[in-house]
C-alpha atoms as a PDB file:
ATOM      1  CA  UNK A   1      12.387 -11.369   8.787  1.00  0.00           C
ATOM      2  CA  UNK A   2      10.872  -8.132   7.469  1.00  0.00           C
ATOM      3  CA  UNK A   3      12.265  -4.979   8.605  1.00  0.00           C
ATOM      4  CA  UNK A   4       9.907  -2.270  10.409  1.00  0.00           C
ATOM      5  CA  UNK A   5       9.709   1.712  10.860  1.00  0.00           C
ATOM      6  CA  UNK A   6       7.110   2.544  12.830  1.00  0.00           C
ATOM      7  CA  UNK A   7       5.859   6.433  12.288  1.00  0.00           C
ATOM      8  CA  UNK A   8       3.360   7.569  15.211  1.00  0.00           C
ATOM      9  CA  UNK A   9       3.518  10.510  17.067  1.00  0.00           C
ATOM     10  CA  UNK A  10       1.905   8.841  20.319  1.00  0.00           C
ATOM     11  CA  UNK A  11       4.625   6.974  22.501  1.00  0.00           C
ATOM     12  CA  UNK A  12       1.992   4.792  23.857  1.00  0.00           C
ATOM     13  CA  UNK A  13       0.908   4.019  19.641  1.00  0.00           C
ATOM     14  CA  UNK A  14       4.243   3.297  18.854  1.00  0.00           C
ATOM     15  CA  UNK A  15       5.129   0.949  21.610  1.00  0.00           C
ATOM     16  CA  UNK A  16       1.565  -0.949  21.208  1.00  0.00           C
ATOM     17  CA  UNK A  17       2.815  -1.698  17.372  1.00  0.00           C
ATOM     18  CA  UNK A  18       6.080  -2.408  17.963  1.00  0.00           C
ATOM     19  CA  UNK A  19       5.163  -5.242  20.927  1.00  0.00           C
ATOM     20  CA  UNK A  20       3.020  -6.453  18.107  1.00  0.00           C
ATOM     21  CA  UNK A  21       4.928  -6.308  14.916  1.00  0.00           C
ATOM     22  CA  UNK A  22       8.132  -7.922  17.682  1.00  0.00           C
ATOM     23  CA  UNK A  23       5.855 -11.072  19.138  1.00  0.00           C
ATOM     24  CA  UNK A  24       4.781 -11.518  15.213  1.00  0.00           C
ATOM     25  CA  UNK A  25       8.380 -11.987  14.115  1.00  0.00           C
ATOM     26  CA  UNK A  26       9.105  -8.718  12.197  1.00  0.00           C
ATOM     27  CA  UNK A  27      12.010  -6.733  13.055  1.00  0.00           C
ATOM     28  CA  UNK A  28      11.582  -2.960  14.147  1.00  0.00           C
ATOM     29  CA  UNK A  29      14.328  -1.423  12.643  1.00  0.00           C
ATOM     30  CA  UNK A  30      13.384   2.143  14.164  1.00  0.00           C
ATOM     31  CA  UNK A  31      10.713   4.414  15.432  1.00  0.00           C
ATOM     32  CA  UNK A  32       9.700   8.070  14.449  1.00  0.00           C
ATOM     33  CA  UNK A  33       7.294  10.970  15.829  1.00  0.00           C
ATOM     34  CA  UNK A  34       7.237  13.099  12.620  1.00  0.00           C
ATOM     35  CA  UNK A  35       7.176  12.439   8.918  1.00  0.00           C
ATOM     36  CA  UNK A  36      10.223  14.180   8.644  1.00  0.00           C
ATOM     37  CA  UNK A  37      12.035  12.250  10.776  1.00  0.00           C
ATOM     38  CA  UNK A  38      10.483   9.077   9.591  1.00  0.00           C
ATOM     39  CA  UNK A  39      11.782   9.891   5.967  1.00  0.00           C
ATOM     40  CA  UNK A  40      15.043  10.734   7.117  1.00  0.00           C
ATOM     41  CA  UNK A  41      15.445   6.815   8.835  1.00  0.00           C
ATOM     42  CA  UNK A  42      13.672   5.283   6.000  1.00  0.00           C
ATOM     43  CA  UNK A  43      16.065   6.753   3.639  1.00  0.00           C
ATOM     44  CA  UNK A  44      19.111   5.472   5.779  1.00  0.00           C
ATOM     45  CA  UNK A  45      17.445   2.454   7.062  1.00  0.00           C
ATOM     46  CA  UNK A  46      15.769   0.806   3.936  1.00  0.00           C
ATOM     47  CA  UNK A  47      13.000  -1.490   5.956  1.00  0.00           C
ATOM     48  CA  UNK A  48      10.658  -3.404   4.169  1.00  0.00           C
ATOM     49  CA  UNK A  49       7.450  -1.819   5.294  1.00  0.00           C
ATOM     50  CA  UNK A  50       6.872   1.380   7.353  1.00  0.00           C
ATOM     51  CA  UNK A  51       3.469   1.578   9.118  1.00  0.00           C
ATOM     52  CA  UNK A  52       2.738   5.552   8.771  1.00  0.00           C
ATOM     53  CA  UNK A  53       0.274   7.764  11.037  1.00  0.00           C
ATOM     54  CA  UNK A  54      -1.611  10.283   8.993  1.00  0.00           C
ATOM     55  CA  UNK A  55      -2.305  12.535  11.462  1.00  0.00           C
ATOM     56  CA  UNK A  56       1.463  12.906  13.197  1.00  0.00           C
ATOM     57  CA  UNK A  57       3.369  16.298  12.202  1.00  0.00           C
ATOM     58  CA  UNK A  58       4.547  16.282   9.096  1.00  0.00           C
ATOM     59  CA  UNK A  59       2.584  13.285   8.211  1.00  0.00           C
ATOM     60  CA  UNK A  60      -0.581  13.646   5.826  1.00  0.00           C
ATOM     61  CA  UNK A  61      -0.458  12.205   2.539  1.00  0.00           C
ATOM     62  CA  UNK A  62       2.101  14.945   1.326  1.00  0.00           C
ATOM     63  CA  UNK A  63       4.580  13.749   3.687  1.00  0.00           C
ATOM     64  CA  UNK A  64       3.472   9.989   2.341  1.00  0.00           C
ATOM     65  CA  UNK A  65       4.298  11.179  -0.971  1.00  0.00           C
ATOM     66  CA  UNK A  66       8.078  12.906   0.252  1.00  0.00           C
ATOM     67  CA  UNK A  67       8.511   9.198   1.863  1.00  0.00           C
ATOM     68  CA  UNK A  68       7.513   7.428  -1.414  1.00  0.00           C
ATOM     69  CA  UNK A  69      10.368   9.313  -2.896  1.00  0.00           C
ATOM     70  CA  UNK A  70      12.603   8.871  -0.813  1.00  0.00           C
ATOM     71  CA  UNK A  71      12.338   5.266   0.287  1.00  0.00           C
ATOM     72  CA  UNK A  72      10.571   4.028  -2.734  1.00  0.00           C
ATOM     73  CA  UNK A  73      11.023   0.290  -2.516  1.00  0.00           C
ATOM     74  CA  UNK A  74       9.224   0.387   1.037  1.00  0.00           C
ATOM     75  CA  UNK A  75       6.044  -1.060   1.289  1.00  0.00           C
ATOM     76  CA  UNK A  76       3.880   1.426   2.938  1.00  0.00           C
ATOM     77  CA  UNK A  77       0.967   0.841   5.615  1.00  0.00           C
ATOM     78  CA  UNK A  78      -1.255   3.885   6.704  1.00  0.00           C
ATOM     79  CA  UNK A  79      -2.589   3.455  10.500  1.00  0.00           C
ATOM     80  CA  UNK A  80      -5.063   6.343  11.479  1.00  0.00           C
ATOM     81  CA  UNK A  81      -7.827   7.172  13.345  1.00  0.00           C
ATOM     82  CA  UNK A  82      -9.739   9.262  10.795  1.00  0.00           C
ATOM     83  CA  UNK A  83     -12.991   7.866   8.725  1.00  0.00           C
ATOM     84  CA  UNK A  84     -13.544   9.300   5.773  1.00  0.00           C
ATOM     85  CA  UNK A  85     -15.028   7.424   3.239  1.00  0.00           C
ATOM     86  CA  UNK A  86     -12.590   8.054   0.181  1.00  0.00           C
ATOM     87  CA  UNK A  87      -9.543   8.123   2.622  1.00  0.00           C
ATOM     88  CA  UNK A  88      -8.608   5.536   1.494  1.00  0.00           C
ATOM     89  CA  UNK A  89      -8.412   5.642  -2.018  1.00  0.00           C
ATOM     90  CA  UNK A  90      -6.621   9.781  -1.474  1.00  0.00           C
ATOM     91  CA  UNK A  91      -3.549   7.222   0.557  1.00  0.00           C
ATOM     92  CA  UNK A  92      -3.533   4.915  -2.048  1.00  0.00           C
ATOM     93  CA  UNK A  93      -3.162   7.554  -4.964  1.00  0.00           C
ATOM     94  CA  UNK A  94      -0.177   9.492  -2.803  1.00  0.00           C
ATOM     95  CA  UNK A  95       1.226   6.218  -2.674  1.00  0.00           C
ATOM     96  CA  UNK A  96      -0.234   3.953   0.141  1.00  0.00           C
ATOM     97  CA  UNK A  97       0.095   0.005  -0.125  1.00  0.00           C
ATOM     98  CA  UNK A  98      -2.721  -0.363   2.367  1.00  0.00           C
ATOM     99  CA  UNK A  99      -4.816   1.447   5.436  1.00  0.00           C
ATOM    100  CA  UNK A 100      -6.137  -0.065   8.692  1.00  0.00           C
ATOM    101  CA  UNK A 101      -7.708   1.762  11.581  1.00  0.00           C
ATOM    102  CA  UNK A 102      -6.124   2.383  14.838  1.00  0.00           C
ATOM    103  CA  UNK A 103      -9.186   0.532  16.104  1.00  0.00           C
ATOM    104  CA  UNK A 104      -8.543  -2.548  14.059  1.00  0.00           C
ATOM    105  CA  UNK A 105      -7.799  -5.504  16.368  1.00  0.00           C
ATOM    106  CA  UNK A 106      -3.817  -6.856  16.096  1.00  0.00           C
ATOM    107  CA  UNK A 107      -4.975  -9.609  13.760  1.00  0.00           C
ATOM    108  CA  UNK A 108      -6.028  -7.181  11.146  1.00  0.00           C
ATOM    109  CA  UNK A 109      -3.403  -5.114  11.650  1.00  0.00           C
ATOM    110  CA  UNK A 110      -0.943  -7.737  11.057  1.00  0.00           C
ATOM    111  CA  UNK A 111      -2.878  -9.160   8.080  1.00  0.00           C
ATOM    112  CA  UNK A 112      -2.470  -5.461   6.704  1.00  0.00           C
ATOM    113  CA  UNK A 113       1.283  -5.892   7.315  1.00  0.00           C
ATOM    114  CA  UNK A 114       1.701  -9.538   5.692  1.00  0.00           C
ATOM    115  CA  UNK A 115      -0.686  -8.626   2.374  1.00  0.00           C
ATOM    116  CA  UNK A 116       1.033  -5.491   1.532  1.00  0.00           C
ATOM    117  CA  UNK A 117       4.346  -7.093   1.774  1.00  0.00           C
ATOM    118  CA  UNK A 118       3.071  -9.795  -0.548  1.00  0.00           C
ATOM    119  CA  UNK A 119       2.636  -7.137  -2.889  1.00  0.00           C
ATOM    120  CA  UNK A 120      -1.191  -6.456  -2.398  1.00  0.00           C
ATOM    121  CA  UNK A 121      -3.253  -3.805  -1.614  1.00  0.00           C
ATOM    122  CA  UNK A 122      -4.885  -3.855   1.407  1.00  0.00           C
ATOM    123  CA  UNK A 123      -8.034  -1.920   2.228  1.00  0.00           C
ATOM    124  CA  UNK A 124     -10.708  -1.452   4.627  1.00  0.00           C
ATOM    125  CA  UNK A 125     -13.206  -4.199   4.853  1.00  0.00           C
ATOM    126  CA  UNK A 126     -15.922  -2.199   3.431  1.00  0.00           C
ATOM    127  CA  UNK A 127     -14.209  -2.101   0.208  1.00  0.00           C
ATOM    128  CA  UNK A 128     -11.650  -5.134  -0.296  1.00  0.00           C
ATOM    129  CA  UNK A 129     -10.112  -6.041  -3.405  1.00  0.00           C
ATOM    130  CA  UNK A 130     -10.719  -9.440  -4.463  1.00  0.00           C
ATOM    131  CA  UNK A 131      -7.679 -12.110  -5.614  1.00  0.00           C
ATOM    132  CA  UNK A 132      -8.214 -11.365  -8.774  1.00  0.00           C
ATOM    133  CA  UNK A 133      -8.496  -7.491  -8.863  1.00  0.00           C
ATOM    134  CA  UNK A 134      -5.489  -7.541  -7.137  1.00  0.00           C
ATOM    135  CA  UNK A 135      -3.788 -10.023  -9.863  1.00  0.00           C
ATOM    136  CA  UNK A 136      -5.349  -7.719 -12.556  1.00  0.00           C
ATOM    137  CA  UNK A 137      -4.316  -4.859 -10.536  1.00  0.00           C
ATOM    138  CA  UNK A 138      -0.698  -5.971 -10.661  1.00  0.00           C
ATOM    139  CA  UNK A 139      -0.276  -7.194 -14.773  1.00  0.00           C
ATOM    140  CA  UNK A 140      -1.394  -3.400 -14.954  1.00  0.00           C
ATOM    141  CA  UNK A 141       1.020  -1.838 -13.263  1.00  0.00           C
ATOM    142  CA  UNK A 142       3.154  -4.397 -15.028  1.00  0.00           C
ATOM    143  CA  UNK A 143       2.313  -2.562 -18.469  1.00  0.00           C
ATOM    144  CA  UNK A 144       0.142  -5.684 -20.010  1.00  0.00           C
ATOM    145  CA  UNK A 145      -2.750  -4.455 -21.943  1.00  0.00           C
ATOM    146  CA  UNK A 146      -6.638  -5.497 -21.696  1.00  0.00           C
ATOM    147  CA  UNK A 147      -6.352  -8.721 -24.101  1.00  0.00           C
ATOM    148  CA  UNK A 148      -2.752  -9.797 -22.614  1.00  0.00           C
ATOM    149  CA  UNK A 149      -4.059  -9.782 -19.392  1.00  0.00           C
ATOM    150  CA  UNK A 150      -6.741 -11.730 -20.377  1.00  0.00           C
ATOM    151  CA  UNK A 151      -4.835 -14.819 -21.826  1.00  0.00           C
ATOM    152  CA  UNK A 152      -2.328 -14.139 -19.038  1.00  0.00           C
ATOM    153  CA  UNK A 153      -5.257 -14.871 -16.384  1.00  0.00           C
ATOM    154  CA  UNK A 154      -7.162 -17.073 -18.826  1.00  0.00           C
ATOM    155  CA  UNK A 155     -10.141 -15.380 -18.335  1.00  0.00           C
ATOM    156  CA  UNK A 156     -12.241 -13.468 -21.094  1.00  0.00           C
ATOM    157  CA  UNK A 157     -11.786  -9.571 -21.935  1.00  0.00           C
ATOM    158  CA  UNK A 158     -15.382  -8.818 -20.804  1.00  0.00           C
ATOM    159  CA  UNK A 159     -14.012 -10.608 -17.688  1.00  0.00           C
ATOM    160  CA  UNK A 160     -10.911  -8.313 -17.591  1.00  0.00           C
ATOM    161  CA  UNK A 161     -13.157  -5.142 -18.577  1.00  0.00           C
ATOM    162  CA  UNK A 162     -15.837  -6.426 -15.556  1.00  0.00           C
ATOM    163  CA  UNK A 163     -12.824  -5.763 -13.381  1.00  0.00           C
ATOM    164  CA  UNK A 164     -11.348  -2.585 -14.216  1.00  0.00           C
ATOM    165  CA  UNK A 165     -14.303  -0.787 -13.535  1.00  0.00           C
ATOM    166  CA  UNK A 166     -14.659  -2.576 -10.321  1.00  0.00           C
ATOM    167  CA  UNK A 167     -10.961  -1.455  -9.546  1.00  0.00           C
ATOM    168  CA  UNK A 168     -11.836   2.151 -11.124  1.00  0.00           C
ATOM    169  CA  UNK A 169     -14.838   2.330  -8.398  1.00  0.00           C
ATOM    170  CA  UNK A 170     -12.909   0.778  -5.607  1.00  0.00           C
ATOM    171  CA  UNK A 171      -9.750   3.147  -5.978  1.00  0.00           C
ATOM    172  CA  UNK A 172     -11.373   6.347  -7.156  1.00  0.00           C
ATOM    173  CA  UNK A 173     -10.156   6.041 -10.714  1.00  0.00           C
ATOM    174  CA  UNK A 174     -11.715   7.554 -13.375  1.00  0.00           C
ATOM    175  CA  UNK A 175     -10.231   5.529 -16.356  1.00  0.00           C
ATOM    176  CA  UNK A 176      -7.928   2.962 -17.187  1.00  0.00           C
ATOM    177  CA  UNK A 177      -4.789   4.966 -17.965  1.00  0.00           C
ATOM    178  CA  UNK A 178      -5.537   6.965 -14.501  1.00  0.00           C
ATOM    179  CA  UNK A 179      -6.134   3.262 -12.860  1.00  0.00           C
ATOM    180  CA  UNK A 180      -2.497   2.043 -15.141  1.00  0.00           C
ATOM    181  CA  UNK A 181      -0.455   5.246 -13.351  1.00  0.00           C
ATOM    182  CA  UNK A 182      -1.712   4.141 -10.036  1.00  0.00           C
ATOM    183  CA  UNK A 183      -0.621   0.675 -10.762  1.00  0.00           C
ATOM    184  CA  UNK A 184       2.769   1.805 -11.663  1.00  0.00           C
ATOM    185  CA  UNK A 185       3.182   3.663  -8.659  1.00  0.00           C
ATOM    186  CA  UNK A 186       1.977   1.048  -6.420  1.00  0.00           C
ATOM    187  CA  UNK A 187       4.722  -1.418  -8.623  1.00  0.00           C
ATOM    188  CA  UNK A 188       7.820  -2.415  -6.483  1.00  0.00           C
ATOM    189  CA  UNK A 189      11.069  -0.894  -8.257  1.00  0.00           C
ATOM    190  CA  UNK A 190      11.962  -4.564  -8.368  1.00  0.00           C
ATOM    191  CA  UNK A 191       9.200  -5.666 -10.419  1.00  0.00           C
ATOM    192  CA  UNK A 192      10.484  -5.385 -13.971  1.00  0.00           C
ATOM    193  CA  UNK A 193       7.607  -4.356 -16.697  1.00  0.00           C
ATOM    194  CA  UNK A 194       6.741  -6.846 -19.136  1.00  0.00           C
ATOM    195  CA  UNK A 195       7.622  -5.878 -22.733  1.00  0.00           C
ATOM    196  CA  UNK A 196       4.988  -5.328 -25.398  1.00  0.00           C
ATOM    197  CA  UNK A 197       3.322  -7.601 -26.785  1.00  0.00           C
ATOM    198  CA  UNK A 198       4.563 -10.033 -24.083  1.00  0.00           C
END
């Protein structure tokens, strides 16, 4: 049973989620109204995932970033009303798992919560990552280079290069090394890095 924090400063928010993420089988573990307090019972708590409003005090994506550090092996959802287009890929770089909008119905907001606990990364629908960016995604952060990722997957290089600068576009990366540090941030601690030339 995975283990909740829910982080919203709206009492009616936080009970909505935590009736859903309770008749869905998760655990809520606790509730918070600020980031700070939310990093505080992360820290102690250790859940599995903590669903995270961008727009509570002390929230933002620097307070994402202070709960990355502090809680690191937590899988990390972003729920928020906002629409800008590259919010998105500014939650994923400070350390995001996935984002789904407060006005997502409770099916997508659980399917958020399940693929981001399977190690994905979830986005909106307008710019999904596929099974196999995701897989490519992850040998990545994983420290495999273009070619061993490409006889890992058994696909060709071009294939592998076709990809990356899908990924690049999707996440707002520049290059491959910038795409690589993302990867390794988005890496559970648990995941061990291959070794070269593996």
């Amino acid at each position: 049973m995975a283990r909740v924090l829910v982080a919203d400063d709206h009492p009616v928010v936080r009970e909505g989620l935590r009736k859903l993420f309770a008749r869905a089988g998760f655990r809520v573990v606790a509730e918070a109204q600020t980031g700070e307090e939310a990093q505080e019972k992360a820290a102690a708590l250790r859940p599995d995932l903590v669903v995270w409003d961008l727009v509570m005090p002390g929230g933002g994506l620097q307070g994402l970033q202070g709960l990355r550090q502090r809680c690191p092996e937590a899988k990390v959802l972003v729920i928020t009303a906002l629409a800008a287009p590259t919010l998105a890929q500014e939650a994923v770089r400070a350390g995001a798992h996935g984002l789904v909008a407060k006005t997502a119905n409770p099916e997508e907001i659980l399917a958020a919560a399940h693929a981001v606990l399977r190690g994905e990364l979830f986005l909106p629908k307008e710019t999904p990552l596929t099974g196999r960016e995701q897989e490519v995604l992850h040998l990545l952060g994983q420290g495999l280079r273009l070619g061993e990722i490409a006889e890992r997957l058994q696909i060709s290089a071009k294939t592998v290069e076709s990809h990356l600068e899908n990924l690049k576009a999707k996440l707002g990366c520049r290059s491959v090394p910038e795409l690589r540090a993302l990867a390794l941030r988005l890496r559970t601690p648990t995941d061990s890095p291959s070794p070269p030339g593996a």
